[in-house]
C-alpha atoms as a PDB file:
ATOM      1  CA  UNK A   1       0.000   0.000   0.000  1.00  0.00           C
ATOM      2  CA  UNK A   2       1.522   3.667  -1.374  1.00  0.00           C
ATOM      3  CA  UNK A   3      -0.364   5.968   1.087  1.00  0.00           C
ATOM      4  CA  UNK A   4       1.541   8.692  -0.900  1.00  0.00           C
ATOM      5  CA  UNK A   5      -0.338   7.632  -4.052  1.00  0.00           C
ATOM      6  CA  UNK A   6      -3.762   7.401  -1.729  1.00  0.00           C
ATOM      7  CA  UNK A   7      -3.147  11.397  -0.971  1.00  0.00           C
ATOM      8  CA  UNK A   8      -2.502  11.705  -4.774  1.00  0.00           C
ATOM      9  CA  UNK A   9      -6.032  10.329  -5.350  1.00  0.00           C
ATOM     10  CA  UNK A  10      -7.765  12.453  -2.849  1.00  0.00           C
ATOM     11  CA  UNK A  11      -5.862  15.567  -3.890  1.00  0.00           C
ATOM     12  CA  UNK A  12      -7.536  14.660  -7.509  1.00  0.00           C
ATOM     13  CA  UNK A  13     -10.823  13.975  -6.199  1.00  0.00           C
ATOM     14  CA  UNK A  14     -11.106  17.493  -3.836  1.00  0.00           C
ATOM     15  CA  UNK A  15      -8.116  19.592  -4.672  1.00  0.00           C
ATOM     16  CA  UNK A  16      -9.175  21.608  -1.537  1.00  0.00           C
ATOM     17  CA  UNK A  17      -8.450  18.532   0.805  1.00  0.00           C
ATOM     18  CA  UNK A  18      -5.297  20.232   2.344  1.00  0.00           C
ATOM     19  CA  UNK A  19      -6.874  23.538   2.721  1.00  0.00           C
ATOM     20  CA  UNK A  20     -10.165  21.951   5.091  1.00  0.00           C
ATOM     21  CA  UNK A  21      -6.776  20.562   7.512  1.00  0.00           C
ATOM     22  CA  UNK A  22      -3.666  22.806   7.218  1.00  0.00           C
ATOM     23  CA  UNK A  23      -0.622  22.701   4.441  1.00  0.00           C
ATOM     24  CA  UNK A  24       0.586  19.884   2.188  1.00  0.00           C
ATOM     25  CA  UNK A  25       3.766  19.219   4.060  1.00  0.00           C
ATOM     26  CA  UNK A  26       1.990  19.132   7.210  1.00  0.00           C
ATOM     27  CA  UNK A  27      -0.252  16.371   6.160  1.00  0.00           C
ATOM     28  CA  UNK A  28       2.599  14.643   4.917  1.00  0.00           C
ATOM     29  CA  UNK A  29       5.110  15.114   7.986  1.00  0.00           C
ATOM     30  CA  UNK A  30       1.844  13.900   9.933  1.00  0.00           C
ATOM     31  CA  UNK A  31       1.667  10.438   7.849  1.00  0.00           C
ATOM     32  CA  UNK A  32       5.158   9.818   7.909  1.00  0.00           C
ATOM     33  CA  UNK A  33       5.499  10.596  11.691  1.00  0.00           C
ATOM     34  CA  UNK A  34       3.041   8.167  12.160  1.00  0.00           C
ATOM     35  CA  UNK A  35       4.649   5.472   9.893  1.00  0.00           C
ATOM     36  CA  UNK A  36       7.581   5.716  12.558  1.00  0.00           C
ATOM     37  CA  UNK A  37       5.272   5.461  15.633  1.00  0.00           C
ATOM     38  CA  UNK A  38       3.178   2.780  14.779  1.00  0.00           C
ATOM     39  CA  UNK A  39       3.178  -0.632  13.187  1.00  0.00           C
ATOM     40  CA  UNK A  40       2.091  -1.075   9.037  1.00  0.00           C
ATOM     41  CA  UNK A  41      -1.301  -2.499  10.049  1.00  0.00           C
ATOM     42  CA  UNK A  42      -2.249   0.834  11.802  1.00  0.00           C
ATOM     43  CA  UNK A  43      -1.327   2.733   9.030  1.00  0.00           C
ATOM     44  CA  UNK A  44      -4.996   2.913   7.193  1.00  0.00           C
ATOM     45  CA  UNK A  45      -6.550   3.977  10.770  1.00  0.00           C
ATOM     46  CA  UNK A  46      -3.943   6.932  10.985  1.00  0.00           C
ATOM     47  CA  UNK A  47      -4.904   7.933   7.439  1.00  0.00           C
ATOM     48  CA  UNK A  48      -8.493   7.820   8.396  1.00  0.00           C
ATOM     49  CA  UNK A  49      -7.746  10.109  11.638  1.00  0.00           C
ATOM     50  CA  UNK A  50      -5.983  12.545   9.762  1.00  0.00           C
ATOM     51  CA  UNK A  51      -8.657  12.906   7.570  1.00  0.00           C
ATOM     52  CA  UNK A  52     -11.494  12.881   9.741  1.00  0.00           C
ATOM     53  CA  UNK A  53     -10.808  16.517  10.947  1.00  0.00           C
ATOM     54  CA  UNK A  54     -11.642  17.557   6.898  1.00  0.00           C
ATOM     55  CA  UNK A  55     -14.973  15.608   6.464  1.00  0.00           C
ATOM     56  CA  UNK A  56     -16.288  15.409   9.860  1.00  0.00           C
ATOM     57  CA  UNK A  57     -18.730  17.869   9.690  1.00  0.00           C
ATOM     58  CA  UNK A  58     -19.722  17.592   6.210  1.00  0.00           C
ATOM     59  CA  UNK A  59     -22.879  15.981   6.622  1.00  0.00           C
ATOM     60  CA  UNK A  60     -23.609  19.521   8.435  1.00  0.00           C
ATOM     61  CA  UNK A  61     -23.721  21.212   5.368  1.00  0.00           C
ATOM     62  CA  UNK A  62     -26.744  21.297   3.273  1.00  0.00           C
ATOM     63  CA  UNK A  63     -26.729  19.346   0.229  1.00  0.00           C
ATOM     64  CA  UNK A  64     -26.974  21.099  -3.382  1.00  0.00           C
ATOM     65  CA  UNK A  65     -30.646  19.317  -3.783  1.00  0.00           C
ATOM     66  CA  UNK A  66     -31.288  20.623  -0.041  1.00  0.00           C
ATOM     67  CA  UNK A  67     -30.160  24.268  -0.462  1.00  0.00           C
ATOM     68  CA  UNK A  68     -32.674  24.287  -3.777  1.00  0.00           C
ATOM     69  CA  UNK A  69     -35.886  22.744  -1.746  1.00  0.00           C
ATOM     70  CA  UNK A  70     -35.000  25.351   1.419  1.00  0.00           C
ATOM     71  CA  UNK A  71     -35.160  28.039  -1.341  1.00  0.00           C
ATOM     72  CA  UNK A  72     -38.244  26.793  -3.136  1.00  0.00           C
ATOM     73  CA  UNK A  73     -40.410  26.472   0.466  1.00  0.00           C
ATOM     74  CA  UNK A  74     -39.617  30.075   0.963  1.00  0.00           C
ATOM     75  CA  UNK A  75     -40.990  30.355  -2.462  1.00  0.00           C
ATOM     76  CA  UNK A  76     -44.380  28.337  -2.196  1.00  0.00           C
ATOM     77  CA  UNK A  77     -44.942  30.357   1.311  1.00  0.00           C
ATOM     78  CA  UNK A  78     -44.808  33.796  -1.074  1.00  0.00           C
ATOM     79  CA  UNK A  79     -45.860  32.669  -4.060  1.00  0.00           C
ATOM     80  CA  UNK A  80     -49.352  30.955  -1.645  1.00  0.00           C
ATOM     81  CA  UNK A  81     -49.428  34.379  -0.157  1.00  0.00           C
ATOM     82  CA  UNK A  82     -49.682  37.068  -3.667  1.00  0.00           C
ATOM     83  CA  UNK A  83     -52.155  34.437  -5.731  1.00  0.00           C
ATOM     84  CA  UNK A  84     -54.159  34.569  -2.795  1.00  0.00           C
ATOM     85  CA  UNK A  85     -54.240  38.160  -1.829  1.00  0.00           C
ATOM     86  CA  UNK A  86     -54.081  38.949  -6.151  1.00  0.00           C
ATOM     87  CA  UNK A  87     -57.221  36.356  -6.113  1.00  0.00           C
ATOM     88  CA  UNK A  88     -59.366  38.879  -4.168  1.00  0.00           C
ATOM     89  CA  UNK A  89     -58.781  41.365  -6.841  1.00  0.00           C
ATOM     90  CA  UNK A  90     -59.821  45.407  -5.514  1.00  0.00           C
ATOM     91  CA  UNK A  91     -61.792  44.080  -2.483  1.00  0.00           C
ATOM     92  CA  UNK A  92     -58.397  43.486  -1.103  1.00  0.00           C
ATOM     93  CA  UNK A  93     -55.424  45.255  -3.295  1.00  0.00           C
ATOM     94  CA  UNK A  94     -56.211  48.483  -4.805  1.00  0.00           C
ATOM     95  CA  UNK A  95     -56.047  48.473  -8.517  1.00  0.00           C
ATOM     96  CA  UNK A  96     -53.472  50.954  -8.580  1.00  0.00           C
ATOM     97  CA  UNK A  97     -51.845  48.670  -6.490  1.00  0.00           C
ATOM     98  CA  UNK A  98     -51.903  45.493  -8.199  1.00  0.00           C
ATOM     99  CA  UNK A  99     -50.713  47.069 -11.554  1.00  0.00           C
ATOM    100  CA  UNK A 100     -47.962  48.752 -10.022  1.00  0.00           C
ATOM    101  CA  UNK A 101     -46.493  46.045  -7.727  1.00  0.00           C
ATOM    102  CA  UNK A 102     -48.215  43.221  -6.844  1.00  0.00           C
ATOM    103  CA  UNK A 103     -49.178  41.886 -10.168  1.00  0.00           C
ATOM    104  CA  UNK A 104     -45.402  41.471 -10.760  1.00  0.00           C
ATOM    105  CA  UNK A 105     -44.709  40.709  -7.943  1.00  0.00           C
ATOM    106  CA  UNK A 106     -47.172  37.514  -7.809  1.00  0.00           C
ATOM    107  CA  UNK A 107     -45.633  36.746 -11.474  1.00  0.00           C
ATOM    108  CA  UNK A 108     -41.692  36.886 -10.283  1.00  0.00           C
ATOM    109  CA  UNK A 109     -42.705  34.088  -7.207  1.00  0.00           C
ATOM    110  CA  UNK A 110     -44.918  32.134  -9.277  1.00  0.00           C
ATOM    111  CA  UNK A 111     -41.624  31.805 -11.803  1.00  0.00           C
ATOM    112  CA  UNK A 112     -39.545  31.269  -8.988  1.00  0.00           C
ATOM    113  CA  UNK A 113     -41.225  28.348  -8.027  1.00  0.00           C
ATOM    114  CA  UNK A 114     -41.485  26.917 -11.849  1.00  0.00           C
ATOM    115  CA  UNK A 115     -37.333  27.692 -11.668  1.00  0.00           C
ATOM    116  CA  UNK A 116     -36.341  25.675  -9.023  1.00  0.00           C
ATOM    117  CA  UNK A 117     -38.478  23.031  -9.646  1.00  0.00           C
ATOM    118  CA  UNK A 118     -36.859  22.331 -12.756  1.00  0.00           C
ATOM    119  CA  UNK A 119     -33.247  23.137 -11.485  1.00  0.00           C
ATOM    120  CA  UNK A 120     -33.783  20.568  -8.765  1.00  0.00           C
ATOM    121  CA  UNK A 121     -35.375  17.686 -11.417  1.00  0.00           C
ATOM    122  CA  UNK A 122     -32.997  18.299 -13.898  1.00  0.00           C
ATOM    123  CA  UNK A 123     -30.403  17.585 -10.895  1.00  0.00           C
ATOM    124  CA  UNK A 124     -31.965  14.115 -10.628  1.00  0.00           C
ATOM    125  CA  UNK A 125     -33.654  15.469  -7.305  1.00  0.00           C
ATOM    126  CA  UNK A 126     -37.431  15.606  -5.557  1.00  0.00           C
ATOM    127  CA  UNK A 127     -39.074  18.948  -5.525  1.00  0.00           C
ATOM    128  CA  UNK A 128     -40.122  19.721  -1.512  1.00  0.00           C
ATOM    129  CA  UNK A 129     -43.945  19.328  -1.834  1.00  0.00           C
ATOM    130  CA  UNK A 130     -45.887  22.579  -1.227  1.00  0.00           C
ATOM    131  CA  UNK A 131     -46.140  22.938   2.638  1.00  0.00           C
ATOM    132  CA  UNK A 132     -49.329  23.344   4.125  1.00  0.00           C
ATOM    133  CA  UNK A 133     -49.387  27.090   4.843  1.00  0.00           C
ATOM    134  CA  UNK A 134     -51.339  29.398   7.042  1.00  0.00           C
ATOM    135  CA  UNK A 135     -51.659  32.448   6.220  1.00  0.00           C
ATOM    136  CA  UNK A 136     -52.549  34.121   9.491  1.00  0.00           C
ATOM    137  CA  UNK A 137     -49.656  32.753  11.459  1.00  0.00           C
ATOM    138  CA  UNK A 138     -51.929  30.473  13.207  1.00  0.00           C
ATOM    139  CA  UNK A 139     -50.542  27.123  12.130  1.00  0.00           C
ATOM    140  CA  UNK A 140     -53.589  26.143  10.678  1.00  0.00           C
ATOM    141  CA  UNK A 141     -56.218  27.394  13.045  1.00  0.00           C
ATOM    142  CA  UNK A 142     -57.202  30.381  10.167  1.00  0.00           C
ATOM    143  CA  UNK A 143     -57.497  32.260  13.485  1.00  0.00           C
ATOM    144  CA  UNK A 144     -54.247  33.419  13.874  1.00  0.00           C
ATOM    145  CA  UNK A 145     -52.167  37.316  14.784  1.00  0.00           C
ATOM    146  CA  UNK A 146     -52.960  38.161  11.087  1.00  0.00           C
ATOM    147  CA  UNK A 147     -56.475  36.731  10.671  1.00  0.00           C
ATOM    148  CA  UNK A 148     -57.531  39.390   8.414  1.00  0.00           C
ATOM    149  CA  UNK A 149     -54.708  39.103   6.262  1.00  0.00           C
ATOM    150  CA  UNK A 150     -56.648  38.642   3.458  1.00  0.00           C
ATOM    151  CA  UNK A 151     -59.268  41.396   4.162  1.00  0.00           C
ATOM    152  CA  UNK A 152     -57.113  44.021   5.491  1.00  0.00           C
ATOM    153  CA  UNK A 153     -54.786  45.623   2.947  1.00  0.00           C
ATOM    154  CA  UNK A 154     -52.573  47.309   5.799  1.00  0.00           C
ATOM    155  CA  UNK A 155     -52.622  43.695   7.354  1.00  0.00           C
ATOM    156  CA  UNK A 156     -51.613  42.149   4.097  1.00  0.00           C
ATOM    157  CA  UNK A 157     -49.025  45.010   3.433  1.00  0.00           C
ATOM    158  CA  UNK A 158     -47.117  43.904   6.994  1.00  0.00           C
ATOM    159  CA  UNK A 159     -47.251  40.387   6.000  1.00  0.00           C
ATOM    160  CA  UNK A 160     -46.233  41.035   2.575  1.00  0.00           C
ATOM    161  CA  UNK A 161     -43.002  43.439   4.405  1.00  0.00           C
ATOM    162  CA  UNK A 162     -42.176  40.641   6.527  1.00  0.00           C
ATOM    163  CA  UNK A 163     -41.992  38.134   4.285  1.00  0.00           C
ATOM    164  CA  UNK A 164     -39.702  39.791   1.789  1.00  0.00           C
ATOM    165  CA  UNK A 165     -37.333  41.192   4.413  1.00  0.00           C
ATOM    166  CA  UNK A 166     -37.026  37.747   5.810  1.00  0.00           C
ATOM    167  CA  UNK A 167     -36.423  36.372   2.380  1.00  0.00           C
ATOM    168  CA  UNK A 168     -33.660  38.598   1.458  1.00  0.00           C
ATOM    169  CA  UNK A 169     -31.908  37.999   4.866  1.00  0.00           C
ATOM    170  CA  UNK A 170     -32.527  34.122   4.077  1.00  0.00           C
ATOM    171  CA  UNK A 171     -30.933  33.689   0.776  1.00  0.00           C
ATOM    172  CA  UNK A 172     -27.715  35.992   1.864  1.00  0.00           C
ATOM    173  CA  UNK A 173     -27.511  33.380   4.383  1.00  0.00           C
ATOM    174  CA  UNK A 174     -27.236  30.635   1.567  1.00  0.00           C
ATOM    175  CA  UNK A 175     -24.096  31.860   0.320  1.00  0.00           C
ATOM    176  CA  UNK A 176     -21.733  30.243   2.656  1.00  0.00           C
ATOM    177  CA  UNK A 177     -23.456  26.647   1.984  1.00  0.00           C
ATOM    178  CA  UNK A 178     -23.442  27.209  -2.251  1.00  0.00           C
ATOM    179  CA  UNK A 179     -20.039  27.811  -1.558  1.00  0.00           C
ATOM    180  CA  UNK A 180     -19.047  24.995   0.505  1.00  0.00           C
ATOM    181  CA  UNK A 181     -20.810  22.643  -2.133  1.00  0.00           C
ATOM    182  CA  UNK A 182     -18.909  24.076  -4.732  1.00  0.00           C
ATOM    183  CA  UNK A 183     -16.620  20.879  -5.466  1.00  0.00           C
ATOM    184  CA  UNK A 184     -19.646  18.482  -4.996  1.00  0.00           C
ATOM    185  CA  UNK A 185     -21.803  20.350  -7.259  1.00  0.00           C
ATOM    186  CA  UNK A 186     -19.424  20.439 -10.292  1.00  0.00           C
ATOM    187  CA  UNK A 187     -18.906  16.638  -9.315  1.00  0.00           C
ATOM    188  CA  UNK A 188     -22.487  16.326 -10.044  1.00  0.00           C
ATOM    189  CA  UNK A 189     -22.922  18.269 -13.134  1.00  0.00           C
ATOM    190  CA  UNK A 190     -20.180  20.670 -14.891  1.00  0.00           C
ATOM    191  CA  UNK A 191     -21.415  24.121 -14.555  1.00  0.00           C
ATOM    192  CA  UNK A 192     -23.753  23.008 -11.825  1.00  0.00           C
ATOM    193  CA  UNK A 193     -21.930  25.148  -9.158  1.00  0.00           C
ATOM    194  CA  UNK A 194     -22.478  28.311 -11.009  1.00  0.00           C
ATOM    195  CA  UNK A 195     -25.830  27.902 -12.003  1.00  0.00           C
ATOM    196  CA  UNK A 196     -26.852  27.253  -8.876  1.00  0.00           C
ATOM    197  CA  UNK A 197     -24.993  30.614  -7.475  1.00  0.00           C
ATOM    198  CA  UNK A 198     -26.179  32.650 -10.489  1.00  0.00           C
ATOM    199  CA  UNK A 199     -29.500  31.623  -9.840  1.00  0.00           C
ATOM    200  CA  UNK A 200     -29.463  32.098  -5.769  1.00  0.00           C
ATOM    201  CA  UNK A 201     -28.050  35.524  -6.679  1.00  0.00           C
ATOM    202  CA  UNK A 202     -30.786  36.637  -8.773  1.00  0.00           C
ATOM    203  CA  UNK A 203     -33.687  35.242  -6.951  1.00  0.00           C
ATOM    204  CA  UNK A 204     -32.326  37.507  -3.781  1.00  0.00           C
ATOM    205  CA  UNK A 205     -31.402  40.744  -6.243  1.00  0.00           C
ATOM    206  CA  UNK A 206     -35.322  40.308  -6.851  1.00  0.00           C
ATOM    207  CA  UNK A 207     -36.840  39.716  -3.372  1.00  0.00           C
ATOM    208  CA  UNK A 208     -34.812  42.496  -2.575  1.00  0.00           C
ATOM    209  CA  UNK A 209     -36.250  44.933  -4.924  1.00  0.00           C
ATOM    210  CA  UNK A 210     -39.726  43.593  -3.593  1.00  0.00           C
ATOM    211  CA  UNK A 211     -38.695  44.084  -0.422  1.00  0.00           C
ATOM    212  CA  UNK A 212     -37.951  47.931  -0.923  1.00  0.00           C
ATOM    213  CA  UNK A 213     -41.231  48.136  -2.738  1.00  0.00           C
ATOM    214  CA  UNK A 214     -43.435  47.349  -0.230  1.00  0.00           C
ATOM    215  CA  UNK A 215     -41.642  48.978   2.616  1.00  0.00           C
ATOM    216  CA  UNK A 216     -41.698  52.295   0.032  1.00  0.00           C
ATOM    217  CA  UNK A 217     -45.884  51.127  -0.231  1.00  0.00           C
ATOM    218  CA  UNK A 218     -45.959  51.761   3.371  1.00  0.00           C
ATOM    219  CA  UNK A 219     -44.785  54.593   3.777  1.00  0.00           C
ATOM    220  CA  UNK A 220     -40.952  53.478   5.521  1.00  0.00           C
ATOM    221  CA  UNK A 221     -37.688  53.892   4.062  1.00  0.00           C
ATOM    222  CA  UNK A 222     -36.544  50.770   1.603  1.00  0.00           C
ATOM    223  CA  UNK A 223     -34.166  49.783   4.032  1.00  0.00           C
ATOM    224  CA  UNK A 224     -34.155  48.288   7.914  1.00  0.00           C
ATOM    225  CA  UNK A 225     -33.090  50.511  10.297  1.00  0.00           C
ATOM    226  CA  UNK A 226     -32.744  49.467  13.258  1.00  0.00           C
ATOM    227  CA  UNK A 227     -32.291  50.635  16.957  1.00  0.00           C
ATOM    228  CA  UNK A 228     -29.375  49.667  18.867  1.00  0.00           C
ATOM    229  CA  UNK A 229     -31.549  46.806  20.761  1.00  0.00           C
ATOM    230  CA  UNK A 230     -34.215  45.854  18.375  1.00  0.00           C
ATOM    231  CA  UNK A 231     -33.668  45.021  14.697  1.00  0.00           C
ATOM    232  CA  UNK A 232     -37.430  44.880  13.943  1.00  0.00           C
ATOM    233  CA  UNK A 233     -38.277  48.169  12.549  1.00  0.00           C
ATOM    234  CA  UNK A 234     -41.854  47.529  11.079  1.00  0.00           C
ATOM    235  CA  UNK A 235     -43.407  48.493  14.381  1.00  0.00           C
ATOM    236  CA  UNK A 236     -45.063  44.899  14.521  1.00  0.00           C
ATOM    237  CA  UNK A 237     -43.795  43.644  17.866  1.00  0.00           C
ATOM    238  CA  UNK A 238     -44.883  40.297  16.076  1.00  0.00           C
ATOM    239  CA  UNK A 239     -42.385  39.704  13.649  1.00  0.00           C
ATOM    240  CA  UNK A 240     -39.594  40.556  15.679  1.00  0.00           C
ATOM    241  CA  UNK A 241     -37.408  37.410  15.500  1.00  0.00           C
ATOM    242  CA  UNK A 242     -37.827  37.958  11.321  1.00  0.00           C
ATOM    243  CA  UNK A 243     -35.282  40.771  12.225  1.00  0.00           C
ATOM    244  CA  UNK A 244     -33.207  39.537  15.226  1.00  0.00           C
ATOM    245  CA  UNK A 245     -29.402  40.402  14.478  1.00  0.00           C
ATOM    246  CA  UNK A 246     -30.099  43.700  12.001  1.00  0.00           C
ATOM    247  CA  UNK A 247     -29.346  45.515  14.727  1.00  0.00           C
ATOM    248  CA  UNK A 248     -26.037  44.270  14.595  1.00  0.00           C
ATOM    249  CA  UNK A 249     -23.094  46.951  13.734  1.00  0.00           C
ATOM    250  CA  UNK A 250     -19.790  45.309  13.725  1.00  0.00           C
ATOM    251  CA  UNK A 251     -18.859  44.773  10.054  1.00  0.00           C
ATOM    252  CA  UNK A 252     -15.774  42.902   9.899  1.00  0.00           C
ATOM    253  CA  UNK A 253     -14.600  43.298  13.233  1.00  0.00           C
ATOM    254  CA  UNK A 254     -15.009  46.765  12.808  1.00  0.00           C
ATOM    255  CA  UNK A 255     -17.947  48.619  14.828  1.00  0.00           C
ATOM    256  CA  UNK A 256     -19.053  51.074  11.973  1.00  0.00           C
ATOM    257  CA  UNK A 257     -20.889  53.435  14.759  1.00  0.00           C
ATOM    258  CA  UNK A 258     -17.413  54.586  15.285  1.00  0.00           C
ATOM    259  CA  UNK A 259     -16.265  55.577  11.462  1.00  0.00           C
ATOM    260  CA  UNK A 260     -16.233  59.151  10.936  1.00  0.00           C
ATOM    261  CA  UNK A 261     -17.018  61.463   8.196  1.00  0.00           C
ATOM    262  CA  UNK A 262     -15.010  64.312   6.459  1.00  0.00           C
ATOM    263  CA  UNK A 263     -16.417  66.488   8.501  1.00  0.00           C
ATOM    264  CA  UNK A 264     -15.573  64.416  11.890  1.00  0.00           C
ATOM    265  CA  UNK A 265     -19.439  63.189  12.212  1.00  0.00           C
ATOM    266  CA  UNK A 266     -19.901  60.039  13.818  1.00  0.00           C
ATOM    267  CA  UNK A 267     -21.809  57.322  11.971  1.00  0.00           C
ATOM    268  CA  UNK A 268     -25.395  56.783  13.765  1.00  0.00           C
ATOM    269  CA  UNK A 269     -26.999  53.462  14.393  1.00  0.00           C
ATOM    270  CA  UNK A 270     -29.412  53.947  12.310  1.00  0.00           C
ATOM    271  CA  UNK A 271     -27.364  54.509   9.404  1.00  0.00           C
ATOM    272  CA  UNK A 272     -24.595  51.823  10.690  1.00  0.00           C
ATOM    273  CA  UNK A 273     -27.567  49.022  10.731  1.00  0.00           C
ATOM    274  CA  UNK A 274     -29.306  50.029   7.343  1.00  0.00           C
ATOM    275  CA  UNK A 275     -25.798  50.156   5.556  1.00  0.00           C
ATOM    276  CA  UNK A 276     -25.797  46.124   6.080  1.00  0.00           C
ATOM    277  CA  UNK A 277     -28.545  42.863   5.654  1.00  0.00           C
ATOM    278  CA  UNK A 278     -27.532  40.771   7.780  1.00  0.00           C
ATOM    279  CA  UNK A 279     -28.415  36.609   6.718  1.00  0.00           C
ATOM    280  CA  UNK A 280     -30.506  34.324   8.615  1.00  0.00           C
ATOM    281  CA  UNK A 281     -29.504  30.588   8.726  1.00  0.00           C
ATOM    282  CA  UNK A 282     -32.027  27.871   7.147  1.00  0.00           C
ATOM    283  CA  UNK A 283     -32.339  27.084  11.120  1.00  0.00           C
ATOM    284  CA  UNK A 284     -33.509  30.324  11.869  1.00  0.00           C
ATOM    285  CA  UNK A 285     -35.968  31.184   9.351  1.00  0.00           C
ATOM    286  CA  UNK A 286     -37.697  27.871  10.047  1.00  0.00           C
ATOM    287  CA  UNK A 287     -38.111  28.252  13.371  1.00  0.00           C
ATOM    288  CA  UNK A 288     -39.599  31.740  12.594  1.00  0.00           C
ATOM    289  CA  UNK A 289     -42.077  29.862  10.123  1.00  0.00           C
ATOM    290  CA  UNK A 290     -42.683  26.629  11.449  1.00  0.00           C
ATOM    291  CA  UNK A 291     -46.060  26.534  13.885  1.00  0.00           C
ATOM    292  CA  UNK A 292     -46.788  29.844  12.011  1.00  0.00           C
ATOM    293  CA  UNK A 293     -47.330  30.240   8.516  1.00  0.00           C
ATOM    294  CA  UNK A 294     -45.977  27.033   7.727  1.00  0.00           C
ATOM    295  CA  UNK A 295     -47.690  24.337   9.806  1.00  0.00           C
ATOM    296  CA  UNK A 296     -46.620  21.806  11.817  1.00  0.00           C
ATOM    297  CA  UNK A 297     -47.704  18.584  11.830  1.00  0.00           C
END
């Protein structure tokens, strides 16, 4: 057995292998210290620890086909949420309304969800089923926080805000995943990798251009701006953990409340927290959801 050749294969398999442990040379000088320490039969088992460190904690990270179906819930949930609020035509949405916003708006979800569909069947995967989805928040009682939802239009303009702020903050936190699936995707399917980053990329360019909309609609600036305690700045004590962590203003390890201007000025928390989204793990956003507007069984 050549365990040198064994690293060669590995190397040609995931070319990042050395960068998920530390360098080349220190993988090596830990194989061949351990060729002196122990006897030949041990030899595959101290391979195996070496390597354990690099793929331990890849079943942690979401799958290609996973980071797709996350995507496309997030998708039925808005696209359920337009149809039915475009479905009660002016006794809901004023026309005005509905021609400037929401009728493209209910068109860019409803082609969202026909996207990834097909991105995750062409990928030889299962489309997530549509969820069963209350609309109220009141996991399928119809009774819930937002039970007029769908009579209200200022009720159905806060749901509508909430939902698109959340989804921006949820595909930004997608990024680190696509990334870290970037060798297993092109194993898959050449190209895959950047389709599926082009594609995540676009979707949240969009929400976030819906998201400015309605907050614009109701009469608040198109960005969060938060206090330096609450992140929630809808005034809808409800839908505060959609914004936990916006009020957030380190930025790199730099705290960008204390970045001056030209003229010496201080940079204010407002404009510190509405300079940055901050992202929301899969984690988060369904335990926002879940037992809410998505139901749990």
């Amino acid at each position: 057995m050549n365990l040198f050749n064994i690293i060669e294969e590995i190397e040609n398999v995931d070319p990042e292998v050395y960068g998920r442990i530390s360098e080349r040379r220190d993988v090596i000088k830990n194989i061949t210290s351990f060729g002196s320490k122990v006897a030949l039969a041990a030899l595959p088992f101290a391979v195996g620890t070496i390597f354990k460190k690099a793929y331990a904690d890849t079943s942690a990270t979401p799958s290609v086909i996973d980071i797709l179906n996350y995507a496309l819930t997030l998708e039925y949930l808005e696209s359920t949420f337009y149809n039915a609020g475009q479905a009660k035509g002016t006794a809901l949405i004023p026309a005005a309304a509905a021609t400037n916003y929401f009728n493209q708006v209910t068109a860019d979800e409803k082609n969202h969800v026909t996207f990834l569909k097909g991105v995750i069947t062409s990928l030889g995967g299962t489309p997530a089923s549509i969820p069963e989805i209350d609309l109220t928040a009141g996991n399928g009682s119809g009774n819930g926080p937002f039970k007029d939802v769908l009579t209200n239009y200022s009720t159905f303009l806060a749901v509508a805000q909430a939902f698109e702020d959340t989804g921006v903050r949820a595909y930004k936190g997608q990024a680190a995943n696509i990334l870290a699936n970037k060798s297993a995707a092109e194993g898959i399917k050449p190209g895959l990798y950047q389709t599926v980053l082009t594609a995540a990329l676009s979707i949240h360019a969009v929400e976030a251009r819906h998201a400015s909309a309605i907050r614009s609609i109701r009469g608040q600036t198109p960005w969060i701006t938060s206090t330096s305690s609450l992140g929630n700045d809808t005034g809808i004590s409800l839908v505060n953990a959609n914004y936990d962590g916006e009020q957030n203003v380190v930025q790199g390890g730099v705290d960008v409340t204390t970045l001056k201007s030209a003229t010496g000025n201080t940079t204010s928390v407002a404009v510190a927290t509405a300079a940055f989204d901050e992202a929301l793990s899969p984690d988060q956003v369904l335990a926002i959801l879940q037992g809410t507007f998505l139901v749990k069984k």
